[in-house]
C-alpha atoms as a PDB file:
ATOM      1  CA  UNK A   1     -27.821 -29.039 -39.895  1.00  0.00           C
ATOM      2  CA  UNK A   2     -25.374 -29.161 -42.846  1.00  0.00           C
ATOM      3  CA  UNK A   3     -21.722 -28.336 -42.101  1.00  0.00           C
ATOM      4  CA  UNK A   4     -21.596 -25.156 -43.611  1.00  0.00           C
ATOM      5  CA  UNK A   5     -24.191 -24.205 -40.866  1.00  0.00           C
ATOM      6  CA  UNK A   6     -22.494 -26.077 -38.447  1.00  0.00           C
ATOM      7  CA  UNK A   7     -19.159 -23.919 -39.303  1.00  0.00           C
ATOM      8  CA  UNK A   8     -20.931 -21.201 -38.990  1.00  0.00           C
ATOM      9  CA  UNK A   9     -22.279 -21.699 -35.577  1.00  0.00           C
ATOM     10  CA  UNK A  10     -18.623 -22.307 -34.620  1.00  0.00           C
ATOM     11  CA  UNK A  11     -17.229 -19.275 -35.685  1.00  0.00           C
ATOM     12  CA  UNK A  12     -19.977 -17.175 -34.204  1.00  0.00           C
ATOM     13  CA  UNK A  13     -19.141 -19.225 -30.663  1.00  0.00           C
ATOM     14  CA  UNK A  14     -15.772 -18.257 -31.427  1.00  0.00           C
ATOM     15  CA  UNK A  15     -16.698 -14.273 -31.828  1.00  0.00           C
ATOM     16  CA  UNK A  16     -18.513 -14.269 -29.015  1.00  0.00           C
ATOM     17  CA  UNK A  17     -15.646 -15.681 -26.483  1.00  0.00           C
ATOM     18  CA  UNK A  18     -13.775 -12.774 -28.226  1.00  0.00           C
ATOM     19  CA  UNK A  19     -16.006 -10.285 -27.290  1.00  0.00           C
ATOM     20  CA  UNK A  20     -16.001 -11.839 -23.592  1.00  0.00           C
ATOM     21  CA  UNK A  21     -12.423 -11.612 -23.202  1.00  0.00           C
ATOM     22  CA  UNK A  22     -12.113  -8.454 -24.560  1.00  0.00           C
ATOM     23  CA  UNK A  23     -14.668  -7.028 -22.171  1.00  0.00           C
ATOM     24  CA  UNK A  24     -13.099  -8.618 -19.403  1.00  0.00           C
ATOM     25  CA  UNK A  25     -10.063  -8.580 -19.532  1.00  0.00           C
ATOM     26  CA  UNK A  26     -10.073  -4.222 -18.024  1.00  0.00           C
ATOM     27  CA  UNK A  27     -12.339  -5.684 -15.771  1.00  0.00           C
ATOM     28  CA  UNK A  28      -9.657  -8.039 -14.533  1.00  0.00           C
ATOM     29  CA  UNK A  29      -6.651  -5.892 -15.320  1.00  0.00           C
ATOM     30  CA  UNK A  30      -8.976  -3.175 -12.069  1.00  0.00           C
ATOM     31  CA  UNK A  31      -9.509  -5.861 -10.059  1.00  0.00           C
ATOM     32  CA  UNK A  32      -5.729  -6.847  -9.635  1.00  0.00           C
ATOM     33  CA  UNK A  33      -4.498  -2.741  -9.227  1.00  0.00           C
ATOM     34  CA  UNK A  34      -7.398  -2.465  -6.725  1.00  0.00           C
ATOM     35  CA  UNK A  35      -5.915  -5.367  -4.655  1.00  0.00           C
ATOM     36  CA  UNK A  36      -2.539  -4.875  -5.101  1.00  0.00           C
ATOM     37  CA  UNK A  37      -3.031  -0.901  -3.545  1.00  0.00           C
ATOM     38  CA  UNK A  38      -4.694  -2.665  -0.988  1.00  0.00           C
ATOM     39  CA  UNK A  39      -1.840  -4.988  -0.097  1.00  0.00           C
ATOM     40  CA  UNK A  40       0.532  -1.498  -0.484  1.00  0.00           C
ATOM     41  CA  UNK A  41      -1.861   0.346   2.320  1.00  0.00           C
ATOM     42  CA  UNK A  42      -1.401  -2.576   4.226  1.00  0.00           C
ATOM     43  CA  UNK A  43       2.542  -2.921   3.991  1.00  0.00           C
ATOM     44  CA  UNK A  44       2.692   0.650   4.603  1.00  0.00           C
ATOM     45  CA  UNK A  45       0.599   0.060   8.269  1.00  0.00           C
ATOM     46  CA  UNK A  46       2.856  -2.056   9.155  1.00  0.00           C
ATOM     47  CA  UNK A  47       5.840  -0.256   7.891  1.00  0.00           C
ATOM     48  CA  UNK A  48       4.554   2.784   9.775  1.00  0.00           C
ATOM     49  CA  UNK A  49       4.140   0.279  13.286  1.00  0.00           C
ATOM     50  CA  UNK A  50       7.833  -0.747  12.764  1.00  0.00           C
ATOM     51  CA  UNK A  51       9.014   2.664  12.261  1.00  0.00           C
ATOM     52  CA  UNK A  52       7.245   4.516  15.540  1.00  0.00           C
ATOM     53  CA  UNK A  53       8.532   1.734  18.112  1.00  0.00           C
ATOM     54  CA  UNK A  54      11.836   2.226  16.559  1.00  0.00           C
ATOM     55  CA  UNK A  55      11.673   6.104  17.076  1.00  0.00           C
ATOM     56  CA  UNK A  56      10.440   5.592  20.933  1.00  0.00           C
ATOM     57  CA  UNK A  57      13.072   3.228  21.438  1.00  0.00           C
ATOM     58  CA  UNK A  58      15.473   5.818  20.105  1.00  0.00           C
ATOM     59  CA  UNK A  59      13.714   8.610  22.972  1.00  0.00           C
ATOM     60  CA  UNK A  60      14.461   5.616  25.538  1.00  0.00           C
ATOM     61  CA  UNK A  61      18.420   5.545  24.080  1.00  0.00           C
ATOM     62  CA  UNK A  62      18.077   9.454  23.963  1.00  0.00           C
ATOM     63  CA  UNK A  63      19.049   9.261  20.043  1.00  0.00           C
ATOM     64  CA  UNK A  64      17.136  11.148  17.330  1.00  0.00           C
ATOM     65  CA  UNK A  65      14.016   9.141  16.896  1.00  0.00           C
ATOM     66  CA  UNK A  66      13.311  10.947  13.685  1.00  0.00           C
ATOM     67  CA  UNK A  67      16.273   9.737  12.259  1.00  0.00           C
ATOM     68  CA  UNK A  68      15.554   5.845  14.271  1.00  0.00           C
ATOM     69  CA  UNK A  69      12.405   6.019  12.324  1.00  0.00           C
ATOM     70  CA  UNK A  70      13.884   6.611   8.931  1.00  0.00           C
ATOM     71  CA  UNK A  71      16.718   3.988   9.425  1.00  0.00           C
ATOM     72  CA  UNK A  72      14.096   1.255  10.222  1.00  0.00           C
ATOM     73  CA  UNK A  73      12.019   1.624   6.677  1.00  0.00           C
ATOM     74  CA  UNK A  74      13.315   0.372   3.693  1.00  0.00           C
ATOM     75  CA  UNK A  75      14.544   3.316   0.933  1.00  0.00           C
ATOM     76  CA  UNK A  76      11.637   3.301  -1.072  1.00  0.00           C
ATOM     77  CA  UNK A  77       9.343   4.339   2.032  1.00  0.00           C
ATOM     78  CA  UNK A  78      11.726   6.569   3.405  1.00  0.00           C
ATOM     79  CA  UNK A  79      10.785   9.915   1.719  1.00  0.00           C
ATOM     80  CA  UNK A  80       6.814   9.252   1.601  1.00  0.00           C
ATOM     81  CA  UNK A  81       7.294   9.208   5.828  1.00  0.00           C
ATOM     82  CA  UNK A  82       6.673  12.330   8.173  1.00  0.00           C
ATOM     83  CA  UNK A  83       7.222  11.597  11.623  1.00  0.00           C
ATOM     84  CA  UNK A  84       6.206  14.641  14.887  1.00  0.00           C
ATOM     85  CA  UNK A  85       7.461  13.780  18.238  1.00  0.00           C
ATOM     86  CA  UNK A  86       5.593  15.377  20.854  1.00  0.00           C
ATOM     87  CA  UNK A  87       7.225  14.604  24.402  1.00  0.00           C
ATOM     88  CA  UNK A  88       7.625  11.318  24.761  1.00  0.00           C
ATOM     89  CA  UNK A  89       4.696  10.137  21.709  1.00  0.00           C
ATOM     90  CA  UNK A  90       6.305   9.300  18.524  1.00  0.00           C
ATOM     91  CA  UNK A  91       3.596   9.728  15.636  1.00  0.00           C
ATOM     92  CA  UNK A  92       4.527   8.259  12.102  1.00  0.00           C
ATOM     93  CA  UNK A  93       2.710   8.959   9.014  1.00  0.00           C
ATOM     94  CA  UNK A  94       3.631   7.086   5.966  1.00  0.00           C
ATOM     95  CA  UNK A  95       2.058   7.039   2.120  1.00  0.00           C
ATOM     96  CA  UNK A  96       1.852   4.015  -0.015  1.00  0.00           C
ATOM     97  CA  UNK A  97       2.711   4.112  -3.440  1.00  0.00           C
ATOM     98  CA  UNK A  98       0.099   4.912  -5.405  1.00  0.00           C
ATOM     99  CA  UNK A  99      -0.768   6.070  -9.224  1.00  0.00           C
ATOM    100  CA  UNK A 100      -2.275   9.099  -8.464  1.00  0.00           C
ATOM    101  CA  UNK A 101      -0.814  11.335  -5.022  1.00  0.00           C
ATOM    102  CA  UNK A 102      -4.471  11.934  -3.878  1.00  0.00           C
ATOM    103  CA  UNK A 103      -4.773   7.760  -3.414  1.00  0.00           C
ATOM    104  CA  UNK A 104      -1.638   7.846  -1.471  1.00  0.00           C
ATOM    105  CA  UNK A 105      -2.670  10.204   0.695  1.00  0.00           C
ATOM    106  CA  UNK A 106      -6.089   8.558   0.787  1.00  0.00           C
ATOM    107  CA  UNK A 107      -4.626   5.606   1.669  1.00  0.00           C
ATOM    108  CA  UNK A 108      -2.014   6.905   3.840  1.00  0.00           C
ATOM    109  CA  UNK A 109      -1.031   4.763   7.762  1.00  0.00           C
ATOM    110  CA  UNK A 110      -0.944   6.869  10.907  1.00  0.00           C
ATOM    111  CA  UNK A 111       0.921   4.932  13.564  1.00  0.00           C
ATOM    112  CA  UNK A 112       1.891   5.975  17.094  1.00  0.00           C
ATOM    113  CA  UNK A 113       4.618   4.569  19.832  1.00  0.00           C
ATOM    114  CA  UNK A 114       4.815   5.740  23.341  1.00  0.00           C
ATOM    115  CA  UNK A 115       8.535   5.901  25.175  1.00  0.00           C
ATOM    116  CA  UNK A 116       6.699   5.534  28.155  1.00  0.00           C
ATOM    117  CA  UNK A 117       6.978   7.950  31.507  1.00  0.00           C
ATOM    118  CA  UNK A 118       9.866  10.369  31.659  1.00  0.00           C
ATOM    119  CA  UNK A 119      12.644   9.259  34.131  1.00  0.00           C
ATOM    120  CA  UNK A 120      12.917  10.774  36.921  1.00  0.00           C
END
């Protein structure tokens, strides 16, 4: 093989790991959105736990839970939240963020806390 061949060769090598990376790289760019939404539905699960037992601790106190449940999420979470109390069940329904609403909603953590009994 003469060099000029040789040179060649290289800079076809060289195309072709273009043409890989540019390919790839949406791939990879979907992969990382896709797992970060995941860890975002996840958060919001838990976010969504914290906020219910604070809202049936609140029925125990004989506070608003609604508002318990809205103190005990950060900001951001506070105005994707919808929380129903029905006697003494505390249900909390939060959203993640998401790029599009439908995903949110999609995605979206149903938690529930119970106060217990009613005192007698």
């Amino acid at each position: 093989m003469t060099a000029l061949a040789g040179h060649v060769a290289a800079e076809r090598e060289a195309g072709q790991a273009t043409v890989e990376v540019a390919v790839l790289a949406p791939l990879l760019v979907v992969v990382v959105l896709a797992a970060a939404q995941l860890l975002a539905a996840g958060a919001a699960g838990a976010l969504a736990d914290h906020a219910a037992e604070a809202a049936a601790v609140a029925l125990l106190q004989g506070t608003d839970p609604a508002a318990a449940a809205r103190a005990a999420l950060p900001g951001w979470s506070r105005r994707r939240m919808d929380v129903r109390v029905e006697g003494r069940r505390v249900r909390v329904r939060l959203r993640p963020p998401a790029p599009m609403s439908a995903l949110g909603e999609l995605l979206e953590a149903s938690r529930e806390a119970d106060a217990g009994p009613a005192p007698p």
